[in-house]
Structure formats: C-alpha cells, structure tokens
PDB file of N, CA and C in Angstrom:
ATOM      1  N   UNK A   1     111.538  98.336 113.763  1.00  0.00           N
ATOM      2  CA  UNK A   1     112.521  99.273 113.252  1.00  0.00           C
ATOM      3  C   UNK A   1     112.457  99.269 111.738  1.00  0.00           C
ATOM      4  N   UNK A   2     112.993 100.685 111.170  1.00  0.00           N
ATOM      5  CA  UNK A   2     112.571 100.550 109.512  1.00  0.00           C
ATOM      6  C   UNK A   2     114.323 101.339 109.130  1.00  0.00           C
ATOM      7  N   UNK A   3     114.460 101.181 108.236  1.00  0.00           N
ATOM      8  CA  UNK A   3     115.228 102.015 107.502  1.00  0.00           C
ATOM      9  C   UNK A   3     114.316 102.896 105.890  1.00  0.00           C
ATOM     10  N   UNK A   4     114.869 104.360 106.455  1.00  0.00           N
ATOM     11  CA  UNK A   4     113.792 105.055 105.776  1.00  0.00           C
ATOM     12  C   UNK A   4     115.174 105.691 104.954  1.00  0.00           C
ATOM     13  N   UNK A   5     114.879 105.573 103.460  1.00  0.00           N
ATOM     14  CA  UNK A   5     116.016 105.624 102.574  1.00  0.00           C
ATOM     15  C   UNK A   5     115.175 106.640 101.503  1.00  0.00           C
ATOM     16  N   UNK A   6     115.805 107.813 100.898  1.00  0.00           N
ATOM     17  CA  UNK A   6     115.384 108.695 100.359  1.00  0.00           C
ATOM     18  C   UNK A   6     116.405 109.193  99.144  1.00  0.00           C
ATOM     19  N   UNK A   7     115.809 109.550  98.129  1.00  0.00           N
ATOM     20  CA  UNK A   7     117.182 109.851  97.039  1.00  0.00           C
ATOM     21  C   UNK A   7     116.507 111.360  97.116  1.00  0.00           C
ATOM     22  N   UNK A   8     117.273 112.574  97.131  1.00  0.00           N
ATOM     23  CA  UNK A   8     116.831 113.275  97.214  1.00  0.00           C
ATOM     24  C   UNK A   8     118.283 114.447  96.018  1.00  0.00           C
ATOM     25  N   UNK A   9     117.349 115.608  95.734  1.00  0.00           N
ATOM     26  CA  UNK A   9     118.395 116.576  95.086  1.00  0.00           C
ATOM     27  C   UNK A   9     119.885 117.118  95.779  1.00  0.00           C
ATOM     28  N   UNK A  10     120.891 117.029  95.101  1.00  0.00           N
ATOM     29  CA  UNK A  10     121.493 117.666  96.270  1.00  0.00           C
ATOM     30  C   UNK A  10     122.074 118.722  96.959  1.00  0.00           C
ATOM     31  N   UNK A  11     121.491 119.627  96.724  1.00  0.00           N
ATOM     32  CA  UNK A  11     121.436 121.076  97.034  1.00  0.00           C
ATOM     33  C   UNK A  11     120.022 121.142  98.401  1.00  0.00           C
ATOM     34  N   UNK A  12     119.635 120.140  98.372  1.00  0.00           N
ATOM     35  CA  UNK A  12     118.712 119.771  99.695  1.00  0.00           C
ATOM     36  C   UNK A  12     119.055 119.238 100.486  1.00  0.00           C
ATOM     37  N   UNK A  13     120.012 118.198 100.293  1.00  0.00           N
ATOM     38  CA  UNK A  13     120.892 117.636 101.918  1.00  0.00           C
ATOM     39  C   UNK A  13     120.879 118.388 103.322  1.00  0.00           C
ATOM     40  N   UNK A  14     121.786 119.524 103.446  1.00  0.00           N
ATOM     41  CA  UNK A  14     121.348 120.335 104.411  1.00  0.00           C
ATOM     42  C   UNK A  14     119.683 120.787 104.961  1.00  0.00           C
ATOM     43  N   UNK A  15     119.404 120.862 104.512  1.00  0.00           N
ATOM     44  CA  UNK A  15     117.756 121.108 104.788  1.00  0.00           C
ATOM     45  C   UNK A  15     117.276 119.846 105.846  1.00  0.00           C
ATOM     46  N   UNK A  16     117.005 118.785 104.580  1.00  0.00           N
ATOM     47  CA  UNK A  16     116.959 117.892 104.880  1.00  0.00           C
ATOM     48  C   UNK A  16     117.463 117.238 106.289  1.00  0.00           C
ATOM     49  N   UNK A  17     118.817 117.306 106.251  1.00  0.00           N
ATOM     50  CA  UNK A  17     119.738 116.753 107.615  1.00  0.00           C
ATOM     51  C   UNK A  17     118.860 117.737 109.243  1.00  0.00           C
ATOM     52  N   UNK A  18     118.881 118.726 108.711  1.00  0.00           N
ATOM     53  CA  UNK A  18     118.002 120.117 109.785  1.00  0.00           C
ATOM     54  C   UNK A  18     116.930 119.403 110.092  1.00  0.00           C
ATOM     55  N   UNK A  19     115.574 119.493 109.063  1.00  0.00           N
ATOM     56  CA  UNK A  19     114.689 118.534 109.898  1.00  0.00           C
ATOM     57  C   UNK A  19     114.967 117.539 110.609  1.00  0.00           C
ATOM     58  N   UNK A  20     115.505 116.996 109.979  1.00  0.00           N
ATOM     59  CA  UNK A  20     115.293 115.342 110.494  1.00  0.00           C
ATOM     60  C   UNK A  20     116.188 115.680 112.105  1.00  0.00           C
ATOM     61  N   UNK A  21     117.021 116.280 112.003  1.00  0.00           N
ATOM     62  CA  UNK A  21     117.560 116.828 113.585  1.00  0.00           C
ATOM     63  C   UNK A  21     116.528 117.711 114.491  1.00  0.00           C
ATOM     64  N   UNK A  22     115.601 117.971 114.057  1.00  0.00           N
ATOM     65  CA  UNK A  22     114.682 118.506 114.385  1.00  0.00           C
ATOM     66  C   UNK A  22     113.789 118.096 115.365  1.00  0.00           C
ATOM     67  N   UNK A  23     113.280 116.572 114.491  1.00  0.00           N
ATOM     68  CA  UNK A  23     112.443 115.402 115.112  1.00  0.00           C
ATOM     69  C   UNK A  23     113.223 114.852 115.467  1.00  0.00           C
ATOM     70  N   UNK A  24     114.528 114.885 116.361  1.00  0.00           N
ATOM     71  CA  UNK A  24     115.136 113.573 116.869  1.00  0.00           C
ATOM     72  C   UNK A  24     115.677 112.937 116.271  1.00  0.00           C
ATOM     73  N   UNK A  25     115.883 113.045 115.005  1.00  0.00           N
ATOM     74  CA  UNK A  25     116.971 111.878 114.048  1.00  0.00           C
ATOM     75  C   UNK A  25     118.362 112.284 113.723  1.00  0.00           C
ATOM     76  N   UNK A  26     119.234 111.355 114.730  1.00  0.00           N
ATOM     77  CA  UNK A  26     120.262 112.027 114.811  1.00  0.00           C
ATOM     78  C   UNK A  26     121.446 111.633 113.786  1.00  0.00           C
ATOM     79  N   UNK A  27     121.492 110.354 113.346  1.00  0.00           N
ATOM     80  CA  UNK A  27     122.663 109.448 112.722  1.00  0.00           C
ATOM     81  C   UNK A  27     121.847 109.404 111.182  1.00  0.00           C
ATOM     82  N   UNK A  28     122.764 109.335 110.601  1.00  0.00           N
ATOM     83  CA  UNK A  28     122.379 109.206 108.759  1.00  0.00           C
ATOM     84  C   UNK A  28     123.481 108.895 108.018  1.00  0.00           C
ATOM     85  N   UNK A  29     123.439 108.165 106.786  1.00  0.00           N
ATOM     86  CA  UNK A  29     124.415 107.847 106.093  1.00  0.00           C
ATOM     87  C   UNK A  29     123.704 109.009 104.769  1.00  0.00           C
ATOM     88  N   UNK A  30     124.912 109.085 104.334  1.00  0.00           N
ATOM     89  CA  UNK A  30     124.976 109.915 102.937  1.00  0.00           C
ATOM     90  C   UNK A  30     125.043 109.513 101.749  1.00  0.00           C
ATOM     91  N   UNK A  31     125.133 109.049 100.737  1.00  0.00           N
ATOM     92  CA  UNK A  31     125.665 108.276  99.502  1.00  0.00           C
ATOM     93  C   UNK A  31     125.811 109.505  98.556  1.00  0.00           C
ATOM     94  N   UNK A  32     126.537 109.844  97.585  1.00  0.00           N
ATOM     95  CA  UNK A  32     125.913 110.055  96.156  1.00  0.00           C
ATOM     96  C   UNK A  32     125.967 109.482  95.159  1.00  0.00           C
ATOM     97  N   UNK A  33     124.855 109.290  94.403  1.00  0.00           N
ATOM     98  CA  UNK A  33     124.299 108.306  93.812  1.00  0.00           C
ATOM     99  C   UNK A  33     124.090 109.173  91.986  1.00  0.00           C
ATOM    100  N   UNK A  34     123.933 108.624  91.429  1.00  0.00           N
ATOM    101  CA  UNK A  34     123.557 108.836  89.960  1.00  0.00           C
ATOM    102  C   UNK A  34     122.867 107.959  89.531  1.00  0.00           C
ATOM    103  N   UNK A  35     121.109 108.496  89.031  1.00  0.00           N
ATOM    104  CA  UNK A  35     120.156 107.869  88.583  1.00  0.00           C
ATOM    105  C   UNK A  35     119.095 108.651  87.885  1.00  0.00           C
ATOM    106  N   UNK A  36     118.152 108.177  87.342  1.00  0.00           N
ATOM    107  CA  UNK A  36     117.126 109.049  86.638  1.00  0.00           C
ATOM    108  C   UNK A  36     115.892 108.048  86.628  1.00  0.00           C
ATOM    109  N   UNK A  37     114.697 108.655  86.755  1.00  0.00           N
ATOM    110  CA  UNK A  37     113.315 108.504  86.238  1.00  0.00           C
ATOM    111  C   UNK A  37     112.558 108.740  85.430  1.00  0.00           C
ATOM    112  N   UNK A  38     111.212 109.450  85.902  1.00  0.00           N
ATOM    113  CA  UNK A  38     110.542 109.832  85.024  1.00  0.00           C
ATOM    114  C   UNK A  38     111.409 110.776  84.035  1.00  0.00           C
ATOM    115  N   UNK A  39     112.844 111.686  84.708  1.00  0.00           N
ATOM    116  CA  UNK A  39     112.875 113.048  84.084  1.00  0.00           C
ATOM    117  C   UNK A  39     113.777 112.467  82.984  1.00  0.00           C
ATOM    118  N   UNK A  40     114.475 111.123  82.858  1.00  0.00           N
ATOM    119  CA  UNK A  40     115.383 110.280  81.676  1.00  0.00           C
ATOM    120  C   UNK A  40     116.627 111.227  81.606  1.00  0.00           C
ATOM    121  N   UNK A  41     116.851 112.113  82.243  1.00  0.00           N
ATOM    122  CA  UNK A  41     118.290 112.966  82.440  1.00  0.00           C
ATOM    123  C   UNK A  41     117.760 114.354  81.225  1.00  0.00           C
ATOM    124  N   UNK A  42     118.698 114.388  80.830  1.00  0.00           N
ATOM    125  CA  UNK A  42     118.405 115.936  79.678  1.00  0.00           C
ATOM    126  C   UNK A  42     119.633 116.181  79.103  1.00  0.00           C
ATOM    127  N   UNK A  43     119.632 117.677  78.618  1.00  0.00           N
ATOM    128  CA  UNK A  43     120.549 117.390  77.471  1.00  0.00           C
ATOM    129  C   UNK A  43     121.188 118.882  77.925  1.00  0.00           C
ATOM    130  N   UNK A  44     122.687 119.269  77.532  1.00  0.00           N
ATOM    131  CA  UNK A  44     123.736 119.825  78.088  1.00  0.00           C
ATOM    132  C   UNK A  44     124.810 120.276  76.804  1.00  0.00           C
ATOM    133  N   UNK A  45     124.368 121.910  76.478  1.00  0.00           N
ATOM    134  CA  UNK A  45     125.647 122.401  75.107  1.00  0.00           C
ATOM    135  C   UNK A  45     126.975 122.257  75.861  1.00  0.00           C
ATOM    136  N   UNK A  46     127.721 121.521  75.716  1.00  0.00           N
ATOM    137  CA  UNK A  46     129.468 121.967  76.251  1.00  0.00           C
ATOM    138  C   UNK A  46     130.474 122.670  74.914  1.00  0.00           C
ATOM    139  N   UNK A  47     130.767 123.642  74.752  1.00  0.00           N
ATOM    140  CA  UNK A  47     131.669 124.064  73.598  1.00  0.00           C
ATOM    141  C   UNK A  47     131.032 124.115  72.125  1.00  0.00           C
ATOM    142  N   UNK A  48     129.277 124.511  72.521  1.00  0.00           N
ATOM    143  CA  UNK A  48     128.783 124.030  70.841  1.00  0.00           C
ATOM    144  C   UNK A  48     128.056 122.403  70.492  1.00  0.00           C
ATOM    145  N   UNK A  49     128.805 121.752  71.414  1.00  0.00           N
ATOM    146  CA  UNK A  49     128.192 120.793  71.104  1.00  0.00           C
ATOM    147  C   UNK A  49     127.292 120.093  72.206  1.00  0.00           C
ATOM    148  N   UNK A  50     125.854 119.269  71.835  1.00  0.00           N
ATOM    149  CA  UNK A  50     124.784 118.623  72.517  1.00  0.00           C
ATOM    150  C   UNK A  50     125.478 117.670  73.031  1.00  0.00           C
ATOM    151  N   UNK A  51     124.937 117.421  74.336  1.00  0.00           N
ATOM    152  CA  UNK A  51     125.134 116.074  74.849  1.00  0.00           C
ATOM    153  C   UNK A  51     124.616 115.322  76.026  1.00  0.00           C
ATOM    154  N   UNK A  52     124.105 114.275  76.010  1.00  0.00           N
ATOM    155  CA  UNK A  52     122.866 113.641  76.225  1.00  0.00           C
ATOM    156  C   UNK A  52     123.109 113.031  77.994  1.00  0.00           C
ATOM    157  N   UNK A  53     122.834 114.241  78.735  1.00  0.00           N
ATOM    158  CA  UNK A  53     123.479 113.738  80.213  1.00  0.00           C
ATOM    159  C   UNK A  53     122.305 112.491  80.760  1.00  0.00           C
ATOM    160  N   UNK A  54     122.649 111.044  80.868  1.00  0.00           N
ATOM    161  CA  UNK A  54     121.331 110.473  81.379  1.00  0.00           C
ATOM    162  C   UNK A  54     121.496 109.666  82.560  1.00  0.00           C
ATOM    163  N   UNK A  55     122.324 109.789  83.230  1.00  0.00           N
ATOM    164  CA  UNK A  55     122.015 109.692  85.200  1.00  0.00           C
ATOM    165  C   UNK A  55     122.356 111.335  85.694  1.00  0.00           C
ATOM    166  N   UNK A  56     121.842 111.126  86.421  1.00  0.00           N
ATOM    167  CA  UNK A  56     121.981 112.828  87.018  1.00  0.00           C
ATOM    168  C   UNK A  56     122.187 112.511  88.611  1.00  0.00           C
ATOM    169  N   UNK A  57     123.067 113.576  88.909  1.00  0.00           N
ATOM    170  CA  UNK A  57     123.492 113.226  90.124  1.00  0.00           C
ATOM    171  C   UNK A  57     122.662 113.482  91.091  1.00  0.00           C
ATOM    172  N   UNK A  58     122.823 112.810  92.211  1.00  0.00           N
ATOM    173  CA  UNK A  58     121.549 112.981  93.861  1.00  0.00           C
ATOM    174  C   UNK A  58     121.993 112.515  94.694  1.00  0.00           C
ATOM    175  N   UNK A  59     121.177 112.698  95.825  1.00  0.00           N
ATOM    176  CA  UNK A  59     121.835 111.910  97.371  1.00  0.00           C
ATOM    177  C   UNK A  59     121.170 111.062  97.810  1.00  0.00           C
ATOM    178  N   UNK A  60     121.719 109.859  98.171  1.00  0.00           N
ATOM    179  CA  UNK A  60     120.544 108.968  99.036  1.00  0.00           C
ATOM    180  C   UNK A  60     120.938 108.963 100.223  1.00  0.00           C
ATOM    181  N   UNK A  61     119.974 109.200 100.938  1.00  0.00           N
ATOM    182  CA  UNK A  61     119.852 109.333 102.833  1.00  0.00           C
ATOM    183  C   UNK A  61     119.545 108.039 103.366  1.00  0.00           C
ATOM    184  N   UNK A  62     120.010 107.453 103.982  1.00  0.00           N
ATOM    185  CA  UNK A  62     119.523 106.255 104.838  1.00  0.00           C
ATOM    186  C   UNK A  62     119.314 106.714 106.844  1.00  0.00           C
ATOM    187  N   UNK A  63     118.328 106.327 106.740  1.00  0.00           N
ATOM    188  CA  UNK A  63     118.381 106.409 108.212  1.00  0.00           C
ATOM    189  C   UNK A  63     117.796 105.315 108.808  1.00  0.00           C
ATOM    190  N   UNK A  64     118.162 104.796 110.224  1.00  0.00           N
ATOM    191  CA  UNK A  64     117.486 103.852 110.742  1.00  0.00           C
ATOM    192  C   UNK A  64     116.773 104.401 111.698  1.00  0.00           C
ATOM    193  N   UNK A  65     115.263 104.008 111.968  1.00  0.00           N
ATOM    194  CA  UNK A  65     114.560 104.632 113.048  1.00  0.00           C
ATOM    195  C   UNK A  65     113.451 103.696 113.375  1.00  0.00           C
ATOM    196  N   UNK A  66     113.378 104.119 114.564  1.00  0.00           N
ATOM    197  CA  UNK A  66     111.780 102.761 115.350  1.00  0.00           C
ATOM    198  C   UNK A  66     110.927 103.083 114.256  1.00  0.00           C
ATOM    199  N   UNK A  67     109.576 101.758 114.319  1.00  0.00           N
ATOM    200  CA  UNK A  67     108.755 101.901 113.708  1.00  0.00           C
ATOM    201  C   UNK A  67     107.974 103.264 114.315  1.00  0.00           C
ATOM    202  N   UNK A  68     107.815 103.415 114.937  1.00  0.00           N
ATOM    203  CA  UNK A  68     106.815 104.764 115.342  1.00  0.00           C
ATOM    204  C   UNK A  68     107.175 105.903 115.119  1.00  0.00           C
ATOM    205  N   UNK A  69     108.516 106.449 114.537  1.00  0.00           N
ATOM    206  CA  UNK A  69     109.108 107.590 114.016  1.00  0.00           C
ATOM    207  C   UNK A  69     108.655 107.588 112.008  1.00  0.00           C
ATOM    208  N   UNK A  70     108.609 106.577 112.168  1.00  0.00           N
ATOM    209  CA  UNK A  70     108.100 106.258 109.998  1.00  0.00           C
ATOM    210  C   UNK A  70     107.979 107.738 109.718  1.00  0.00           C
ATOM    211  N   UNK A  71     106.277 107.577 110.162  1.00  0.00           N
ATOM    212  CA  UNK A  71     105.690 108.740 109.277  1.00  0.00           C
ATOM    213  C   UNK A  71     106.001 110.061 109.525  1.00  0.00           C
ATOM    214  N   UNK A  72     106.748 110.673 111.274  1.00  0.00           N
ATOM    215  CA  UNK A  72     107.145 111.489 111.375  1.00  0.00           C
ATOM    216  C   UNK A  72     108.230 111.988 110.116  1.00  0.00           C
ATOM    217  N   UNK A  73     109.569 111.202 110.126  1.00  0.00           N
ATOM    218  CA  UNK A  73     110.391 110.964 109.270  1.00  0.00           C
ATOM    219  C   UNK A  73     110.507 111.179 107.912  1.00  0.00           C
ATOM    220  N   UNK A  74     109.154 110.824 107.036  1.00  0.00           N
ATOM    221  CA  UNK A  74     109.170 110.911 106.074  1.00  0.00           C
ATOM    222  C   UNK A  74     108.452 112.215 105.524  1.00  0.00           C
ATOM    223  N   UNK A  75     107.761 112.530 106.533  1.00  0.00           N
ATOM    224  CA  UNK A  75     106.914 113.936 106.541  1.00  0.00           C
ATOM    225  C   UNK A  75     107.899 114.947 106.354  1.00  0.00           C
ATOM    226  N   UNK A  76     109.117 114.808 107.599  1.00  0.00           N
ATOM    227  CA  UNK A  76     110.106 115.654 107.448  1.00  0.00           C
ATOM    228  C   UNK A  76     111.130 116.072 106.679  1.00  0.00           C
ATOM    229  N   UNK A  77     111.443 114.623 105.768  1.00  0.00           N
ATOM    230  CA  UNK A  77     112.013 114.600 104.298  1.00  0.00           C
ATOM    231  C   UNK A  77     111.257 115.587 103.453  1.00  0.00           C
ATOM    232  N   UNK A  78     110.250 114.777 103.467  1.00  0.00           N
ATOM    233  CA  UNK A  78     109.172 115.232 102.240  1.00  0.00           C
ATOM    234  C   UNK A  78     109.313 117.210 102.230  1.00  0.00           C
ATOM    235  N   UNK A  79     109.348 117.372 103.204  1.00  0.00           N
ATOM    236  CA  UNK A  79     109.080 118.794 103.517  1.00  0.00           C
ATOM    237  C   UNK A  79     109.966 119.419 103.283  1.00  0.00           C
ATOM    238  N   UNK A  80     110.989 119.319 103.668  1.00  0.00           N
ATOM    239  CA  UNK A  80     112.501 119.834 103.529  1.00  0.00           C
ATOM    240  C   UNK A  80     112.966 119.502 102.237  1.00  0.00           C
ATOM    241  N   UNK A  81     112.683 118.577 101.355  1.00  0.00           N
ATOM    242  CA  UNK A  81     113.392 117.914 100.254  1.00  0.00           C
ATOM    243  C   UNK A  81     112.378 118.450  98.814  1.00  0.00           C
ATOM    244  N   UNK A  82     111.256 118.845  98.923  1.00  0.00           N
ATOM    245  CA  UNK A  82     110.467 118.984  98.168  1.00  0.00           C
ATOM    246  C   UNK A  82     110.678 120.470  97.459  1.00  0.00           C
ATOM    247  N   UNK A  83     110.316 120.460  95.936  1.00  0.00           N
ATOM    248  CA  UNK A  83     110.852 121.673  95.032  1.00  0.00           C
ATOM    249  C   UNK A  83     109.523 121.761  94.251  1.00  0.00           C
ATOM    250  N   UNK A  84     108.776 121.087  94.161  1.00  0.00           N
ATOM    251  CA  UNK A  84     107.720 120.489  93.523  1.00  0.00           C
ATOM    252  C   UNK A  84     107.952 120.857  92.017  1.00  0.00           C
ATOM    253  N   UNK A  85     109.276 120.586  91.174  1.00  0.00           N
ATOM    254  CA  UNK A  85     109.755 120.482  90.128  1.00  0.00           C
ATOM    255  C   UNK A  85     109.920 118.787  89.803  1.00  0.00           C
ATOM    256  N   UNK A  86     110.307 118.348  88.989  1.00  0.00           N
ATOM    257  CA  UNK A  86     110.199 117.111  88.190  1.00  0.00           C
ATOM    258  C   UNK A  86     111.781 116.965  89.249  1.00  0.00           C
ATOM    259  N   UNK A  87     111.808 115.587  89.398  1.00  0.00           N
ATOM    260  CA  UNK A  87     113.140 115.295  90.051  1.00  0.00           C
ATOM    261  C   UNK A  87     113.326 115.451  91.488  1.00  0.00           C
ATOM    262  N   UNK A  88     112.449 115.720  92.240  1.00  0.00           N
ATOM    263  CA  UNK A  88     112.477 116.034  93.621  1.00  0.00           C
ATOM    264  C   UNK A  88     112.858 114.643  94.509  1.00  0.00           C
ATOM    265  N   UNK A  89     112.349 113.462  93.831  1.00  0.00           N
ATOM    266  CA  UNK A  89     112.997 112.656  94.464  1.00  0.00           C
ATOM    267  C   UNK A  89     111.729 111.421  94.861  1.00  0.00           C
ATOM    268  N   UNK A  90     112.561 110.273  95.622  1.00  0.00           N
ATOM    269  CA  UNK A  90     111.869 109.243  96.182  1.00  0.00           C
ATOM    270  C   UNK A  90     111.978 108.751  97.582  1.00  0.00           C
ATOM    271  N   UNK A  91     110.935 108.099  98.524  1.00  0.00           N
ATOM    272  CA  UNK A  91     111.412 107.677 100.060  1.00  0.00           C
ATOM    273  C   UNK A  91     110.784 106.473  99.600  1.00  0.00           C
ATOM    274  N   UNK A  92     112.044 105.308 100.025  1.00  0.00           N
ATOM    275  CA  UNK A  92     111.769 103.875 100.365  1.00  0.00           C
ATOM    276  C   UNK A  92     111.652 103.618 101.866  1.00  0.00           C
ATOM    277  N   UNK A  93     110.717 103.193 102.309  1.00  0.00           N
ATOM    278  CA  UNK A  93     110.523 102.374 104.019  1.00  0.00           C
ATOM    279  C   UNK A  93     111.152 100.655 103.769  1.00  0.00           C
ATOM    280  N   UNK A  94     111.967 100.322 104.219  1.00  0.00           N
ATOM    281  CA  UNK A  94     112.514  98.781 104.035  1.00  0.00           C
ATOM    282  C   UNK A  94     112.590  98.066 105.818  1.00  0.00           C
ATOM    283  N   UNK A  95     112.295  96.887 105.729  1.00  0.00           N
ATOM    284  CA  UNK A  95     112.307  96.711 107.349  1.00  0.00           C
ATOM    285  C   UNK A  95     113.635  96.398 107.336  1.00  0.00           C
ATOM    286  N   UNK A  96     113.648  96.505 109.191  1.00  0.00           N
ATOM    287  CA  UNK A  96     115.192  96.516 109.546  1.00  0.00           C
ATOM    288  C   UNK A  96     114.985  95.419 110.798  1.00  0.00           C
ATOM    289  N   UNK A  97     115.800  94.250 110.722  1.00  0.00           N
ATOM    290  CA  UNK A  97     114.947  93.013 111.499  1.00  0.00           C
ATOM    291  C   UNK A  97     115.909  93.453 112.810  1.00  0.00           C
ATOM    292  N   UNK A  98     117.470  93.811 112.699  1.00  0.00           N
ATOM    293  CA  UNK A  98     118.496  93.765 113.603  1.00  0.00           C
ATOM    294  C   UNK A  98     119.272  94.885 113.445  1.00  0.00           C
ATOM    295  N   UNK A  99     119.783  95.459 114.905  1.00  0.00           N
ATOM    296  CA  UNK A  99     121.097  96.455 114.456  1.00  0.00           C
ATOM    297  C   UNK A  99     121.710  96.313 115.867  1.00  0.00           C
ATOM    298  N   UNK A 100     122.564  96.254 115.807  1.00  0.00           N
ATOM    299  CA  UNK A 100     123.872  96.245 116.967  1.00  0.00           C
ATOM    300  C   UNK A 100     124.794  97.187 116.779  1.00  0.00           C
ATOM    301  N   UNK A 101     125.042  98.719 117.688  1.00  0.00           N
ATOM    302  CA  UNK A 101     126.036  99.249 118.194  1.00  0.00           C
ATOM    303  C   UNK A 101     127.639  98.003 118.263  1.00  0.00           C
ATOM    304  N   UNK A 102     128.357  98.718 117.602  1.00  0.00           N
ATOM    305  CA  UNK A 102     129.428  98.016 117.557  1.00  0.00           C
ATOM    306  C   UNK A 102     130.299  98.049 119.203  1.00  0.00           C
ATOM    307  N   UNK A 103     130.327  99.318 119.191  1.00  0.00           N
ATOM    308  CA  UNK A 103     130.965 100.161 120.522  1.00  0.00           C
ATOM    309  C   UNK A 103     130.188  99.293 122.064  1.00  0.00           C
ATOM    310  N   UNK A 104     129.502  99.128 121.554  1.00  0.00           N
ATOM    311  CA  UNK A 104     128.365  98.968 123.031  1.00  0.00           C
ATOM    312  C   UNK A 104     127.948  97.861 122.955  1.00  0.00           C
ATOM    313  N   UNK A 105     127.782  97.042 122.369  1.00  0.00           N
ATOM    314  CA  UNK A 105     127.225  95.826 122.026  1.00  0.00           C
ATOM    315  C   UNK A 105     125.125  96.228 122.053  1.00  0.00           C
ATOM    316  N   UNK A 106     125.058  97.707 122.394  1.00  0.00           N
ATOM    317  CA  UNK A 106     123.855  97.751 122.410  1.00  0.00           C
ATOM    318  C   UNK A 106     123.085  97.096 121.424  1.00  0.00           C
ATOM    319  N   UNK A 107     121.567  96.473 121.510  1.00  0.00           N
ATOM    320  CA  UNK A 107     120.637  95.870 120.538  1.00  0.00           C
ATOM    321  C   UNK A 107     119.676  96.645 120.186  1.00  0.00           C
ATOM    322  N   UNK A 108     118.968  96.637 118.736  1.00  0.00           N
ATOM    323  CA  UNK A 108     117.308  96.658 118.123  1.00  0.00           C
ATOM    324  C   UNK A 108     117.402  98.462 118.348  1.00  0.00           C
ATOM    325  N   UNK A 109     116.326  98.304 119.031  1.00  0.00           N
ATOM    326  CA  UNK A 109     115.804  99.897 119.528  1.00  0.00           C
ATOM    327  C   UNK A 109     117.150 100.817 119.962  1.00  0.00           C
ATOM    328  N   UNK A 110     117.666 100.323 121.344  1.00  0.00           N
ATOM    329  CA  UNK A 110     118.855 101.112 122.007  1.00  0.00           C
ATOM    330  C   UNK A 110     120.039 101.228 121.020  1.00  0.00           C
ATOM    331  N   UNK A 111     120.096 101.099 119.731  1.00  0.00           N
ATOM    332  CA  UNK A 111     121.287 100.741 118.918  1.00  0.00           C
ATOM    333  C   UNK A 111     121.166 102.023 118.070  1.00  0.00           C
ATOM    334  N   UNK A 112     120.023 102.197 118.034  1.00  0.00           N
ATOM    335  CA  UNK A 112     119.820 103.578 117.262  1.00  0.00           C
ATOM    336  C   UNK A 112     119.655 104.903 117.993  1.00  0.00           C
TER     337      UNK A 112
END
C-alpha cells in the first residue's frame, strides 16, 4: 500500500477528484496548503503599492491506494492537474505499512 500525496493548483481539485473517481479512487483527504518552489511566489500591486507574495496558495491531495494502483494514480493526477505553466505542482509516493477502518475494524488492503 502507498499513499500517493500531490500538491496541486487549486482551481484543479475538481478535475483532479473526477479522474481519480474515474480509476476507482474513491476516498481523499484535501489540505490547503501554502508553499512555493522553483516559481519563489511573485509580486502583487494592491492600492499602488508592490508586494512581495512568497507562499502561494495550493492543495495537497492524499490518497491511500494498493501498490498496484501507483502508477495508474499518478498518471491520473498528472493528467487532470497539469497546465504545463510553472507551478503545476508535485506527486510524492510514501509507503503506507498499516491502515485500519475505524468503523469495521477492517485491515491493510480491505481498509481502503
């Protein structure tokens, strides 16, 4: 099992959420998050005056899914999430050793 975690724009969420319901991925957590990279944030006139915006807002997606969904998964991000402008975003794969359904006591695989 992996948790496939993605910071993505957020005017792409919806998209995003569509695929991944697409291929079978049904449960997701949402965050919004404020961060920057390569793009170091940018700069913003309010009333005349400059000012130096440097986290910029985004969404991070977490999902948990078997190992054999990975590359489906990230294909489907990638696709849906992609602007091919500066800022489009990042997918982390992190392993996921355990997960237990609270409701069910279900384990591992059946939990997701």
């Amino acid at each position: 099992m992996k948790i496939v975690m993605a910071i993505i724009k957020p005017f792409k969420l919806e998209e995003v959420r569509d695929a991944l319901t697409a291929i079978g991925v049904h449960g997701l957590t949402v965050t919004e998050v404020k961060g920057y990279g390569r793009q170091k944030g940018h700069t913003e006139i309010y009333r005349g005056a400059e000012y130096a915006v440097s986290f910029l807002p985004k969404i991070k997606i977490e999902v948990a899914v078997a190992s054999d969904q990975v590359d489906k998964t990230i294909d489907a991000i990638t696709s849906a999430a992609k602007t091919g402008q500066i800022g489009d975003g990042k997918i982390f794969v992190i392993n996921l050793d355990h997960a237990v359904r609270i409701r069910t006591g279900e384990a591992d695989a059946a939990a997701l």
